[in-house]
PDB file of N, CA and C in Angstrom:
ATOM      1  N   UNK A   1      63.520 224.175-133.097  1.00  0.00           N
ATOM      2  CA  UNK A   1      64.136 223.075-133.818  1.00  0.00           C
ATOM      3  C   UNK A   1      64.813 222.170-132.806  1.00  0.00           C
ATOM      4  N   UNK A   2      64.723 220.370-133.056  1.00  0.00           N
ATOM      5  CA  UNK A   2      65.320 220.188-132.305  1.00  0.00           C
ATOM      6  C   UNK A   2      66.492 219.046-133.143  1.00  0.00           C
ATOM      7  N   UNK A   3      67.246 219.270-132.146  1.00  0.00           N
ATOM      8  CA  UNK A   3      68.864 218.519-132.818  1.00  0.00           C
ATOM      9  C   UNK A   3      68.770 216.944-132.060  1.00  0.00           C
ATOM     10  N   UNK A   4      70.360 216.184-132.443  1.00  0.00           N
ATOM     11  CA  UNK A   4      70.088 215.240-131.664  1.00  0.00           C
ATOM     12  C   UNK A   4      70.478 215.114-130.335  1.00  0.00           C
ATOM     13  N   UNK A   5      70.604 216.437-129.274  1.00  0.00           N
ATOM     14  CA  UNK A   5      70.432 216.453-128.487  1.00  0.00           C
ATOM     15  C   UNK A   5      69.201 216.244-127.287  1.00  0.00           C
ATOM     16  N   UNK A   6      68.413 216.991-128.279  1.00  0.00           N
ATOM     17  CA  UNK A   6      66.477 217.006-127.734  1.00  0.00           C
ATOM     18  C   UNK A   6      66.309 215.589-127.832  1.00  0.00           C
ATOM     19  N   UNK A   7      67.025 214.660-128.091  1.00  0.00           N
ATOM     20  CA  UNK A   7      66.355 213.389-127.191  1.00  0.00           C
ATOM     21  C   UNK A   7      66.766 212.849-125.947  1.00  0.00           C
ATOM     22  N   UNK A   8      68.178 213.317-125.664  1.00  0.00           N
ATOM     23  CA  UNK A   8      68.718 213.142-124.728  1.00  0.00           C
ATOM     24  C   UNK A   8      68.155 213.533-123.867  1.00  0.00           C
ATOM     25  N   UNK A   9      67.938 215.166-123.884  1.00  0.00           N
ATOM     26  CA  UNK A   9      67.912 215.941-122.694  1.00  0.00           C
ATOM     27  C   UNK A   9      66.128 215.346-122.574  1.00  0.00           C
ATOM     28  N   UNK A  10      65.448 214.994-123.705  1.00  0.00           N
ATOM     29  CA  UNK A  10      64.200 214.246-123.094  1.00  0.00           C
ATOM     30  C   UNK A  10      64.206 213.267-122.542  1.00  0.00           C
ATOM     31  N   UNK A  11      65.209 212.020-122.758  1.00  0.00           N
ATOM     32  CA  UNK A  11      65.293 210.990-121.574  1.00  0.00           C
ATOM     33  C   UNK A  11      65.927 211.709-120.278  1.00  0.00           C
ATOM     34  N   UNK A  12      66.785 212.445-119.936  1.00  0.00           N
ATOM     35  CA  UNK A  12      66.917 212.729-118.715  1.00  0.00           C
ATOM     36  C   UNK A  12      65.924 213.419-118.114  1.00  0.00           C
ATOM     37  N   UNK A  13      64.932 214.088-118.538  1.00  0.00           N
ATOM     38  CA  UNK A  13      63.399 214.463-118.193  1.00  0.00           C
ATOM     39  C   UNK A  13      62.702 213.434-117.495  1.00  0.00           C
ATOM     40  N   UNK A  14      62.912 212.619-118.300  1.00  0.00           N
ATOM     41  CA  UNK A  14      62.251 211.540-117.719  1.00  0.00           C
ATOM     42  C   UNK A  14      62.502 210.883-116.889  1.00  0.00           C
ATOM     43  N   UNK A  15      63.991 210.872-116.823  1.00  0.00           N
ATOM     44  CA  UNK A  15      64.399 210.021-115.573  1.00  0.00           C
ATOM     45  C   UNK A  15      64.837 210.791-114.173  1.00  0.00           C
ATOM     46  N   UNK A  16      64.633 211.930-114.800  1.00  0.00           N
ATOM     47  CA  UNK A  16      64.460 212.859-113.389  1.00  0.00           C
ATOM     48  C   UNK A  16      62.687 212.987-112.813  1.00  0.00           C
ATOM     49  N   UNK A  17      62.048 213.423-113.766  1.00  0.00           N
ATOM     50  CA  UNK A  17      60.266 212.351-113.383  1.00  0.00           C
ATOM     51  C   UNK A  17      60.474 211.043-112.285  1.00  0.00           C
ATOM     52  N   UNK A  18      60.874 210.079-112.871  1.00  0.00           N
ATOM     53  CA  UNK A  18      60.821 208.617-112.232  1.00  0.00           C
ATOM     54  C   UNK A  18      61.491 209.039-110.606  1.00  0.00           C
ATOM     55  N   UNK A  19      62.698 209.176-111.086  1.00  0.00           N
ATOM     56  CA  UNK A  19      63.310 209.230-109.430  1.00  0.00           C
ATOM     57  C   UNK A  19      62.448 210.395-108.575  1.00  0.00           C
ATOM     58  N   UNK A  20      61.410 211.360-109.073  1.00  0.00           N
ATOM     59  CA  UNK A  20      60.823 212.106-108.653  1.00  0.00           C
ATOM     60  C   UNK A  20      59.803 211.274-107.980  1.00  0.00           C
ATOM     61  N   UNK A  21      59.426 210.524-108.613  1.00  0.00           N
ATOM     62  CA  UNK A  21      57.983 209.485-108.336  1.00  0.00           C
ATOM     63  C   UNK A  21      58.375 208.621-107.118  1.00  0.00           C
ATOM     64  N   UNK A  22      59.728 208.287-107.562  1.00  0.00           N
ATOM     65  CA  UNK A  22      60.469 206.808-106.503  1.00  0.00           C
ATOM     66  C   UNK A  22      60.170 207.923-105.345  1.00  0.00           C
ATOM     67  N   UNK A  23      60.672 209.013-105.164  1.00  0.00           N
ATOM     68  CA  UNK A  23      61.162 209.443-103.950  1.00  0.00           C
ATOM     69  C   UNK A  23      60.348 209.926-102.823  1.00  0.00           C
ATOM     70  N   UNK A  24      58.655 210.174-103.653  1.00  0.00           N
ATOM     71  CA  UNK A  24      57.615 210.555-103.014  1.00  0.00           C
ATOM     72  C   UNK A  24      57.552 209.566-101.797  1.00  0.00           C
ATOM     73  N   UNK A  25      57.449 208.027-102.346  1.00  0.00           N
ATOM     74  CA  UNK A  25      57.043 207.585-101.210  1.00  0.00           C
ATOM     75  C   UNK A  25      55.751 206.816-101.724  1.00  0.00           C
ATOM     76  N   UNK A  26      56.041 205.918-101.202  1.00  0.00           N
ATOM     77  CA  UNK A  26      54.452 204.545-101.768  1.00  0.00           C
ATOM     78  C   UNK A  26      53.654 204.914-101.690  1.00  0.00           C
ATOM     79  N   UNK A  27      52.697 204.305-103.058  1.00  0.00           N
ATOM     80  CA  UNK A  27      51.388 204.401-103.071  1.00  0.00           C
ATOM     81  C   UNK A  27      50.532 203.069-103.062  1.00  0.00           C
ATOM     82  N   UNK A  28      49.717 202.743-102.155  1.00  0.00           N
ATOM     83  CA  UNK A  28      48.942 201.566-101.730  1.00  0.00           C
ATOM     84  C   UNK A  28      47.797 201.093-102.972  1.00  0.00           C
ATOM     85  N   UNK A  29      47.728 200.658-103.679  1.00  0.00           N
ATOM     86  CA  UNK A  29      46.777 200.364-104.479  1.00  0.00           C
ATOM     87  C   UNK A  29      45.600 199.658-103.818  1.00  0.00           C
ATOM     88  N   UNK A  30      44.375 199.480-103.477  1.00  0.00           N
ATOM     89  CA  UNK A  30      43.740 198.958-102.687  1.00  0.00           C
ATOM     90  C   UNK A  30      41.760 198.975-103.170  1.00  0.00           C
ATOM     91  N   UNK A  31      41.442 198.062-103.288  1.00  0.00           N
ATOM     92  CA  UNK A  31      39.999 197.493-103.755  1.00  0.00           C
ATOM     93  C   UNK A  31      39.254 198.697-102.969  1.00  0.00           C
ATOM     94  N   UNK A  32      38.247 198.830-103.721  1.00  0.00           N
ATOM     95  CA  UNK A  32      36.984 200.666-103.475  1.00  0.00           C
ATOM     96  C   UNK A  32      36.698 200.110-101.874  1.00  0.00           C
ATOM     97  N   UNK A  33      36.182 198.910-101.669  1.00  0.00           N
ATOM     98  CA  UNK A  33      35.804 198.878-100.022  1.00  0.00           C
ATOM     99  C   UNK A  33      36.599 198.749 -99.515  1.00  0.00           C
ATOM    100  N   UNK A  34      37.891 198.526 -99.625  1.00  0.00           N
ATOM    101  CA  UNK A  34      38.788 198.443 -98.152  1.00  0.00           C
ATOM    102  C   UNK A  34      39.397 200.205 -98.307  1.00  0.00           C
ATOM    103  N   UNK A  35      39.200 200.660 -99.487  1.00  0.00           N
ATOM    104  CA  UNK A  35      39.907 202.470 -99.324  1.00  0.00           C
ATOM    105  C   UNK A  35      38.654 202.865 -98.451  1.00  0.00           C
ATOM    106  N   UNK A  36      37.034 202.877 -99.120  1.00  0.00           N
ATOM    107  CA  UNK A  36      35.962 202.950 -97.714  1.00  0.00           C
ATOM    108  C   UNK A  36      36.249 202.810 -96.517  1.00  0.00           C
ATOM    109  N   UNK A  37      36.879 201.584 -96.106  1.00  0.00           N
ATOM    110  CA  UNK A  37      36.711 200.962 -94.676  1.00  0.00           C
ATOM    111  C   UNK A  37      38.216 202.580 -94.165  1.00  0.00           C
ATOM    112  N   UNK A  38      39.014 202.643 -95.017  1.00  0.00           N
ATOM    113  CA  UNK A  38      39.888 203.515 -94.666  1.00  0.00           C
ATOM    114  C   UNK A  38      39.486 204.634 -94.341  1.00  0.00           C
ATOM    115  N   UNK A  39      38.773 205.355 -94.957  1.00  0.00           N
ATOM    116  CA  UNK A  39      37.914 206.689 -95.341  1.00  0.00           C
ATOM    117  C   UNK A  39      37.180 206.557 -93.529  1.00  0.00           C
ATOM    118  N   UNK A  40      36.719 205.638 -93.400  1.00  0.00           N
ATOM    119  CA  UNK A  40      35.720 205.315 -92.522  1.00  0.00           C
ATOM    120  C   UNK A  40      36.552 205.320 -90.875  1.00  0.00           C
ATOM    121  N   UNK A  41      37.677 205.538 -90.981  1.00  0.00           N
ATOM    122  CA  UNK A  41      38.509 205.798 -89.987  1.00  0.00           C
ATOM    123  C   UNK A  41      38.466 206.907 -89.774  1.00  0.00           C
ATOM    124  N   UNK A  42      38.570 208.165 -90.190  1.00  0.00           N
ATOM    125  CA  UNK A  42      38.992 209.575 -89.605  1.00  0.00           C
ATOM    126  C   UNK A  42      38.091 210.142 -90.498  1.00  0.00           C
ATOM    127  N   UNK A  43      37.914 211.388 -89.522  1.00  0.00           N
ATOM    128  CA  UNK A  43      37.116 212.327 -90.003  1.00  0.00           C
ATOM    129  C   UNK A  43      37.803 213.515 -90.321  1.00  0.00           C
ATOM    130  N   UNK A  44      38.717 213.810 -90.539  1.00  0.00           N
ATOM    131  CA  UNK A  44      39.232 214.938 -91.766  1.00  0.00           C
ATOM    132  C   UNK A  44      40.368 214.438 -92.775  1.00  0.00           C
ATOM    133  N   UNK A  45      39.888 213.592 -93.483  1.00  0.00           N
ATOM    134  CA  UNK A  45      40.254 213.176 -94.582  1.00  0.00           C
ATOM    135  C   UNK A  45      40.174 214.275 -96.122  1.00  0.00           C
ATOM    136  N   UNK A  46      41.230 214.309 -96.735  1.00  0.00           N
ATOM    137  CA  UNK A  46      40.680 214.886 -97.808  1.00  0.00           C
ATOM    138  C   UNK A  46      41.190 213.663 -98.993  1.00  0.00           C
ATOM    139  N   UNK A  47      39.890 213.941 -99.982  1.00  0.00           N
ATOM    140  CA  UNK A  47      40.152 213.081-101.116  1.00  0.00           C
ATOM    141  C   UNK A  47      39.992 213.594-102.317  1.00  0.00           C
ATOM    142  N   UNK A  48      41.298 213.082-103.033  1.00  0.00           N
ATOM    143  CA  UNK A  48      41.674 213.590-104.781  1.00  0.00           C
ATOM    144  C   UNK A  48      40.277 212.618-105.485  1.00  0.00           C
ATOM    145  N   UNK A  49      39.326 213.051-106.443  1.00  0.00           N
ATOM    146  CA  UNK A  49      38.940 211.740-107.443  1.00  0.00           C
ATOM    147  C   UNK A  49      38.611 212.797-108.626  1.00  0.00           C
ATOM    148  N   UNK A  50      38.895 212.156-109.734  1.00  0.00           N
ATOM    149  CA  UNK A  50      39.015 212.082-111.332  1.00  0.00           C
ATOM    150  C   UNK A  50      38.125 210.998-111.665  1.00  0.00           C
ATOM    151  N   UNK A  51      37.780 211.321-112.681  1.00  0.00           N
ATOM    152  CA  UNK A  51      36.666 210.494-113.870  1.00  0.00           C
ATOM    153  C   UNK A  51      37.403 210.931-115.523  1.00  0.00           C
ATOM    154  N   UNK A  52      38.546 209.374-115.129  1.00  0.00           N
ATOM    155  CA  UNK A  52      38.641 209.799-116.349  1.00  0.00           C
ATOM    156  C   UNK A  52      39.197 208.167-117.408  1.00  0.00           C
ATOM    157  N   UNK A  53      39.365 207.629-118.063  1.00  0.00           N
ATOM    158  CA  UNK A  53      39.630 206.394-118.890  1.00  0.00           C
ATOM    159  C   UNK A  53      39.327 205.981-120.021  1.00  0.00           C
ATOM    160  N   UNK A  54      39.669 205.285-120.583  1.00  0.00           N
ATOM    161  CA  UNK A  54      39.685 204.661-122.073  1.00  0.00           C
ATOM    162  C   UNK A  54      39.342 202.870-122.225  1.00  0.00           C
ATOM    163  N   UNK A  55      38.179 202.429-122.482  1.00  0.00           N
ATOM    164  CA  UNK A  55      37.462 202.795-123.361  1.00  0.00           C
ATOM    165  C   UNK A  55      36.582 202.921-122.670  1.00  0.00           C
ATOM    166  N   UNK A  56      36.118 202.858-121.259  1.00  0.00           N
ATOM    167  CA  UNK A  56      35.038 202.850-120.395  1.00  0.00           C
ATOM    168  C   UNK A  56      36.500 204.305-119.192  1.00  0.00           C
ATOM    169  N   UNK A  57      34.963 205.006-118.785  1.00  0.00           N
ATOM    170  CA  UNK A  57      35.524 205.746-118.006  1.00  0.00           C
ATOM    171  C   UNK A  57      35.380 205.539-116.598  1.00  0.00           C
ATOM    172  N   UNK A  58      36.420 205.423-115.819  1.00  0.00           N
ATOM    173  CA  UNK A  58      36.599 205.447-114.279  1.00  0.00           C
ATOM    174  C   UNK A  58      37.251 206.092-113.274  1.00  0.00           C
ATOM    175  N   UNK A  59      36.208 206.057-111.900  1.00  0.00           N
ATOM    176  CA  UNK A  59      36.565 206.970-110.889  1.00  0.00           C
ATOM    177  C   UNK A  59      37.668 206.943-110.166  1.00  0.00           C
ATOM    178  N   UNK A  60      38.864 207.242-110.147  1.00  0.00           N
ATOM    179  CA  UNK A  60      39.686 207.310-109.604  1.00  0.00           C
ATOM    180  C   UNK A  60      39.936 208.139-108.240  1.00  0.00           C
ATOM    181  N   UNK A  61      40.444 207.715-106.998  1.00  0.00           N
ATOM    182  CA  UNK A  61      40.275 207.875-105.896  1.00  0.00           C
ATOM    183  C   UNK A  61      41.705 208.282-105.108  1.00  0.00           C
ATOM    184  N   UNK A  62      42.000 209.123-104.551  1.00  0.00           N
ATOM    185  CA  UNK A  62      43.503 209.070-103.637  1.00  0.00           C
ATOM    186  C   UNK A  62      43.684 210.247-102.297  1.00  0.00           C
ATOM    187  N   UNK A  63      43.942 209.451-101.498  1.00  0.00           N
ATOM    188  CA  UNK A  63      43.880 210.369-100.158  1.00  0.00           C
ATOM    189  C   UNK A  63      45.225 210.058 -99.320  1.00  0.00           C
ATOM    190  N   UNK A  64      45.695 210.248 -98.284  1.00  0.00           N
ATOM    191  CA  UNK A  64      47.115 210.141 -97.420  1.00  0.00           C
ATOM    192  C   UNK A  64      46.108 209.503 -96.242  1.00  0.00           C
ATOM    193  N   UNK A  65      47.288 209.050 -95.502  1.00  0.00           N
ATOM    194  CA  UNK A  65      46.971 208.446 -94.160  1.00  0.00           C
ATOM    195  C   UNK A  65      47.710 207.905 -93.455  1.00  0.00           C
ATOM    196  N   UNK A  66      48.018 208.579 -92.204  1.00  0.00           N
ATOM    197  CA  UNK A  66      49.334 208.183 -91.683  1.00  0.00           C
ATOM    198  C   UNK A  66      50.999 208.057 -92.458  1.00  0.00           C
ATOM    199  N   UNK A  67      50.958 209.061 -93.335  1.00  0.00           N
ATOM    200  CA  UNK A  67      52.229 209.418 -94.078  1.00  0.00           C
ATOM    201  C   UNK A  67      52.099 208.218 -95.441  1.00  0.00           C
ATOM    202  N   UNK A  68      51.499 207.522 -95.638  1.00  0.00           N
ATOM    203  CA  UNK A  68      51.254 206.954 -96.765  1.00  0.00           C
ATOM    204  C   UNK A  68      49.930 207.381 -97.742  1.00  0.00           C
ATOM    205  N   UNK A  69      50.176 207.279 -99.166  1.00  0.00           N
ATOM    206  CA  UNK A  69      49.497 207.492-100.073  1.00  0.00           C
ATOM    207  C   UNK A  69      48.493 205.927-100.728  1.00  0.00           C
ATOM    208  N   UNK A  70      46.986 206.369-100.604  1.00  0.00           N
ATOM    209  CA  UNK A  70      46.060 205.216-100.534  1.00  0.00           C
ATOM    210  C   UNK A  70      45.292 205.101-102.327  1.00  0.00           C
ATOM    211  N   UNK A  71      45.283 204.755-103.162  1.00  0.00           N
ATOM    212  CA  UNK A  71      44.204 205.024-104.238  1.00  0.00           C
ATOM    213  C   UNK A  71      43.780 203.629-104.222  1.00  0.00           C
ATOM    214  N   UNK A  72      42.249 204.080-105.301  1.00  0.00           N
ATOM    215  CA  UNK A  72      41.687 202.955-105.930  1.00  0.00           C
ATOM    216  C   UNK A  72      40.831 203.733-106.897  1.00  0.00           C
ATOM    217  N   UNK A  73      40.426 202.549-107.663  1.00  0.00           N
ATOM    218  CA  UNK A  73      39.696 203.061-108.728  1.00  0.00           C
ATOM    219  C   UNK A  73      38.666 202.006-108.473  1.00  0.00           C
ATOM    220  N   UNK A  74      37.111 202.598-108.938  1.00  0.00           N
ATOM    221  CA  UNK A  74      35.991 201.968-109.362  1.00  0.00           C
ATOM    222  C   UNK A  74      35.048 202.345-110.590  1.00  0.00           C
ATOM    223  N   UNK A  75      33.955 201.554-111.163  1.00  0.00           N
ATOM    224  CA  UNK A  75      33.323 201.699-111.892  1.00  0.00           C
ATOM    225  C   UNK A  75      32.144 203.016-111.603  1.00  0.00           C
ATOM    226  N   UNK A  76      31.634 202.651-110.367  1.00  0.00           N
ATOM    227  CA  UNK A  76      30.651 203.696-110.125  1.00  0.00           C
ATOM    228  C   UNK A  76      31.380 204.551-109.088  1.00  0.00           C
ATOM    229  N   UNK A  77      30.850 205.952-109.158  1.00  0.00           N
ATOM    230  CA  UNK A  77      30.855 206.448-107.767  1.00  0.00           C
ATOM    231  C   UNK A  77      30.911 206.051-106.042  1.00  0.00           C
ATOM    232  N   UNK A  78      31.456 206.578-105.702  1.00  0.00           N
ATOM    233  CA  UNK A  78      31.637 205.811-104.263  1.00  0.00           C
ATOM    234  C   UNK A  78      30.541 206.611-103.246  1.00  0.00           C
ATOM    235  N   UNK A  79      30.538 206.011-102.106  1.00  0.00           N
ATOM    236  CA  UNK A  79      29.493 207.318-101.350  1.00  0.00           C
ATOM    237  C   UNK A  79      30.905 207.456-100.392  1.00  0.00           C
ATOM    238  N   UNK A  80      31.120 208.762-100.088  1.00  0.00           N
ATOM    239  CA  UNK A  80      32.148 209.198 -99.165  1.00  0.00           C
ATOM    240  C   UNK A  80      31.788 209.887 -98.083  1.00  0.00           C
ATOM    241  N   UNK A  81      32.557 209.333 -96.942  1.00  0.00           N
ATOM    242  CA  UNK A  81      31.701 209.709 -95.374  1.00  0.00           C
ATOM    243  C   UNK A  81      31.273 211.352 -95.455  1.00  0.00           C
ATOM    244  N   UNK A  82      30.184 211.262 -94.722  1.00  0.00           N
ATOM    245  CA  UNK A  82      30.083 213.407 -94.396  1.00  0.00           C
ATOM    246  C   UNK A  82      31.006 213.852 -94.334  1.00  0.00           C
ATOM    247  N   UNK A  83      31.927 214.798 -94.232  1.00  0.00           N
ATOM    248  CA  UNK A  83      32.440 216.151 -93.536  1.00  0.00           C
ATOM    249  C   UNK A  83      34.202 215.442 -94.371  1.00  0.00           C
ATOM    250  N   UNK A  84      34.309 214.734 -95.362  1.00  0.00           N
ATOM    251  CA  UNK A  84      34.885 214.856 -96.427  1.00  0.00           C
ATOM    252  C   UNK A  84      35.201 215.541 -97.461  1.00  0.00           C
ATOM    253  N   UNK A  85      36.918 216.206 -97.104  1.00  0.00           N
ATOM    254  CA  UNK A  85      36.828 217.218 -97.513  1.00  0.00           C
ATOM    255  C   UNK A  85      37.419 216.908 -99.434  1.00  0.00           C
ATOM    256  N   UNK A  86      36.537 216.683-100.446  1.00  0.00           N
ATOM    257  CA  UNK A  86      36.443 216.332-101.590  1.00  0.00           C
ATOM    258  C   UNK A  86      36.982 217.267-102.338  1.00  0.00           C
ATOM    259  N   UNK A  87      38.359 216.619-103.056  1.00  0.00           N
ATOM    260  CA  UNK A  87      39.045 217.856-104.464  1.00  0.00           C
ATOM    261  C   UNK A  87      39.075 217.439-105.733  1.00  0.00           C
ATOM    262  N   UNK A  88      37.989 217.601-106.577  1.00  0.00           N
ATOM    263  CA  UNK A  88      38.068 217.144-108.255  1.00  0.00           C
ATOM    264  C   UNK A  88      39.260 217.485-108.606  1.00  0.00           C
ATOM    265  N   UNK A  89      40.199 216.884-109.684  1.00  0.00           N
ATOM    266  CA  UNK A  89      40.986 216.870-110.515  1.00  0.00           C
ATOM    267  C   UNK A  89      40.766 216.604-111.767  1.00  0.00           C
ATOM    268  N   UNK A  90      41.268 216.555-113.012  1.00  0.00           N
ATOM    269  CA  UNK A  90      41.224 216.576-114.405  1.00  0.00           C
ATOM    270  C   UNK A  90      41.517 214.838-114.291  1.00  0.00           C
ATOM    271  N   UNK A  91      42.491 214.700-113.550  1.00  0.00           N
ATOM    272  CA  UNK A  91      43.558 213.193-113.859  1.00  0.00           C
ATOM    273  C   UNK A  91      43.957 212.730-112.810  1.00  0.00           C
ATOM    274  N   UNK A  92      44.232 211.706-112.498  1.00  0.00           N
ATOM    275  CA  UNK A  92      44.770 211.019-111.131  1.00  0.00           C
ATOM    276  C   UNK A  92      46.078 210.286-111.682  1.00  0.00           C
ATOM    277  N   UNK A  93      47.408 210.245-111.797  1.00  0.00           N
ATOM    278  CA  UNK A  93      48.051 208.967-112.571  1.00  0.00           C
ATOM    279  C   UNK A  93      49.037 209.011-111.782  1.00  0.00           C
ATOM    280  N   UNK A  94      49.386 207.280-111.543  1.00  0.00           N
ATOM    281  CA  UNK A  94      50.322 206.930-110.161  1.00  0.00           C
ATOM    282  C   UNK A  94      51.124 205.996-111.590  1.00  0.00           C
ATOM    283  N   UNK A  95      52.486 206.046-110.825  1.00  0.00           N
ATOM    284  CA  UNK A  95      52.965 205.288-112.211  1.00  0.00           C
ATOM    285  C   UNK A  95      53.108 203.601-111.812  1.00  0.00           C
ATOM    286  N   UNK A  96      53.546 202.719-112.642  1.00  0.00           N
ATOM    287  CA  UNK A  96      53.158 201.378-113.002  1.00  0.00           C
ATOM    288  C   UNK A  96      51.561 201.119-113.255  1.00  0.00           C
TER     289      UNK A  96
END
């Protein structure tokens, strides 16, 4: 059961989430060929991608590099360099 506390303690959930998110540290939003041209720099890269959206579904993309966090999303599949070390996920979600 919940009282009218359980909304409270659900906004502070949440705003302990957010400052969780703030504190990670930026995430670069960036067009499928220039995250490529990135990819295309180093060879032990590992990359997060999800297939997942509403009302059309899309590939979502995210890897680190040099202490920053890189995504993008595209319509089709990407081709990703050889010896890429590739991790499916269910979901990819960066907030804004």
């Amino acid at each position: 059961m919940t009282g009218a506390g359980g909304g409270a303690a659900a906004a502070a959930a949440a705003a302990a989430i957010a400052q969780a998110i703030k504190a990670s540290g930026a995430i670069v939003k960036m067009e499928p060929k220039e995250f490529q041209k990135l990819l295309a720099k180093s060879s032990e890269l590992a990359v997060v991608m999800a297939h997942h959206g509403w009302p059309t579904k899309k590939y979502h993309y995210m890897t680190s590099y040099k202490g920053l966090f890189f995504y993008t999303k595209s319509a089709e599949a990407m081709m990703l360099p050889s010896g890429t070390d590739l991790i499916t996920a269910e979901k990819i979600w960066i907030p804004g």
